[in-house]
Structure formats: C-alpha cells, structure tokens
Protein backbone atom coordinates (compact mmCIF):
# COMPACT_ATOMS: atom_id res chain seq x y z
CA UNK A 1 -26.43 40.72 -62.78
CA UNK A 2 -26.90 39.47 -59.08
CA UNK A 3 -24.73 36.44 -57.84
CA UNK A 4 -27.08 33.74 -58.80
CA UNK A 5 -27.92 34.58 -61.87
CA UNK A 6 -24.51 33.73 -63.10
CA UNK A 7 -24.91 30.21 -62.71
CA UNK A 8 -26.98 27.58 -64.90
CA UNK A 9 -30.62 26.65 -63.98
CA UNK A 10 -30.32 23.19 -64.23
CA UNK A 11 -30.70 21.55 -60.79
CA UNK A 12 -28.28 18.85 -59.56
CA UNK A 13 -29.81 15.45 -58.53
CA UNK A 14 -29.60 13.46 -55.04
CA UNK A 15 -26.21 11.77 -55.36
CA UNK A 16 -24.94 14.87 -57.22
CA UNK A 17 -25.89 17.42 -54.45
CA UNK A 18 -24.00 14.96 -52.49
CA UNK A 19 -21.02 15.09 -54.26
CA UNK A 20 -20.88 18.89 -54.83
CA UNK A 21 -21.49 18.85 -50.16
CA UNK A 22 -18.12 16.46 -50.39
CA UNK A 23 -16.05 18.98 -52.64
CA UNK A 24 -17.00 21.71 -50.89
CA UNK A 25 -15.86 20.24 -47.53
CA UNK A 26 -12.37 19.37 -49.50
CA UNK A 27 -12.26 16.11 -50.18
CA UNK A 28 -10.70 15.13 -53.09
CA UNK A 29 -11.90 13.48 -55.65
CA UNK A 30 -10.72 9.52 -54.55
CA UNK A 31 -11.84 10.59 -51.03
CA UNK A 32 -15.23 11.48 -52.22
CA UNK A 33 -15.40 8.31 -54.25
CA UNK A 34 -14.83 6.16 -51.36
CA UNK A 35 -17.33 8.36 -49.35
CA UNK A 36 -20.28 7.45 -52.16
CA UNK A 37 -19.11 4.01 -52.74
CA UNK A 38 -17.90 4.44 -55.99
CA UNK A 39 -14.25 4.86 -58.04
CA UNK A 40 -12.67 8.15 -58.54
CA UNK A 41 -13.77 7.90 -62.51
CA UNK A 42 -17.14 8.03 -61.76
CA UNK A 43 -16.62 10.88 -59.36
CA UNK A 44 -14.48 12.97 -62.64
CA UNK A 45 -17.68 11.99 -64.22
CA UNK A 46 -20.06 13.75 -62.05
CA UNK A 47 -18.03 16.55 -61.37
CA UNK A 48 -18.67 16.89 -64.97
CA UNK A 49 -21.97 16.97 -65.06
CA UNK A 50 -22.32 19.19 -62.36
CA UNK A 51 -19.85 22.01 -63.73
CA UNK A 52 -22.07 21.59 -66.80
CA UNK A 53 -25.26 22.15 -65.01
CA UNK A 54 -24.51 24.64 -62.99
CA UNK A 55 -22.38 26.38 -65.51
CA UNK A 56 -19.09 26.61 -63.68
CA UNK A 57 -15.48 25.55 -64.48
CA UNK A 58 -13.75 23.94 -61.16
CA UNK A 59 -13.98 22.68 -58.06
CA UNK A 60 -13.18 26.47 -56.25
CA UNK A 61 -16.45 28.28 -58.07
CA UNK A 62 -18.82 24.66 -56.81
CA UNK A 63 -17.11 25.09 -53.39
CA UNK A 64 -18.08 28.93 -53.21
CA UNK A 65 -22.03 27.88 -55.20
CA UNK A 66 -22.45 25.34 -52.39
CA UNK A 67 -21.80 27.58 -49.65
CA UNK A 68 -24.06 30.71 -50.88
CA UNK A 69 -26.58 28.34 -50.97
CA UNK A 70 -25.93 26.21 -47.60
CA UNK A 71 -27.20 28.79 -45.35
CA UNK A 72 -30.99 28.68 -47.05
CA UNK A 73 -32.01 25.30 -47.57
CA UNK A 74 -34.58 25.64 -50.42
CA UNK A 75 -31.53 27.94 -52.33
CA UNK A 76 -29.91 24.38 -52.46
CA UNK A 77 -32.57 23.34 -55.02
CA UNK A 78 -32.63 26.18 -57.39
C-alpha cells in the first residue's frame, strides 16, 4: 500500500483546506480560529470533520497529509 492510499477519499472543502494549511503551519487551534474569523469550537469542529474525511487521528498525521501534498497542487484536491 503506497502513502496515499492510506488516507480517506473524501475531499476537504474551501474553508476546510484552509484550516488543515493553518494546522500544518502550527497554529493552534484558538490561533486558527481567530485567523478564519471564527471561535475555537468551531475550529474542534472542523478538525473533526477533516480527521474523518481524510481518515486520520490528530493534528501530527494532517500536518504530514498537507505537506505530501503541498508540493503538487492538484494532489491537494484528491
């Protein structure tokens, strides 16, 4: 089984692909809200969604998804 076929096949929307570039860069979660305009709740919320679409369990495995992805652009999608 290569790399990406380990993860989920569900793709991440606008604001979540957003959210997943914010983790990845470090930010914690009430940082992130305040970068989106929104309360750290919401941001628990999406993280959610995202380890659920994506199949992974924390913020370390969407930090290392977003950046074997960042270097090809239409990766980001898939």
């Amino acid at each position: 089984m290569s790399g990406n076929e380990r993860y989920g096949t569900r793709i991440p929307n606008e604001r979540e692909q957003r959210v997943i570039q914010l983790v990845a860069q470090g930010l914690k979660n009430s940082e992130v809200a305040e970068q989106i305009g929104t309360t750290e709740h919401v941001v628990k919320n999406y993280l959610r969604v995202i380890y659920d679409k994506l199949g992974l369990w924390n913020r370390v495995e969407l930090a290392l998804w977003y950046e074997s992805r960042r270097m090809q652009p239409s990766m980001m999608m898939q």
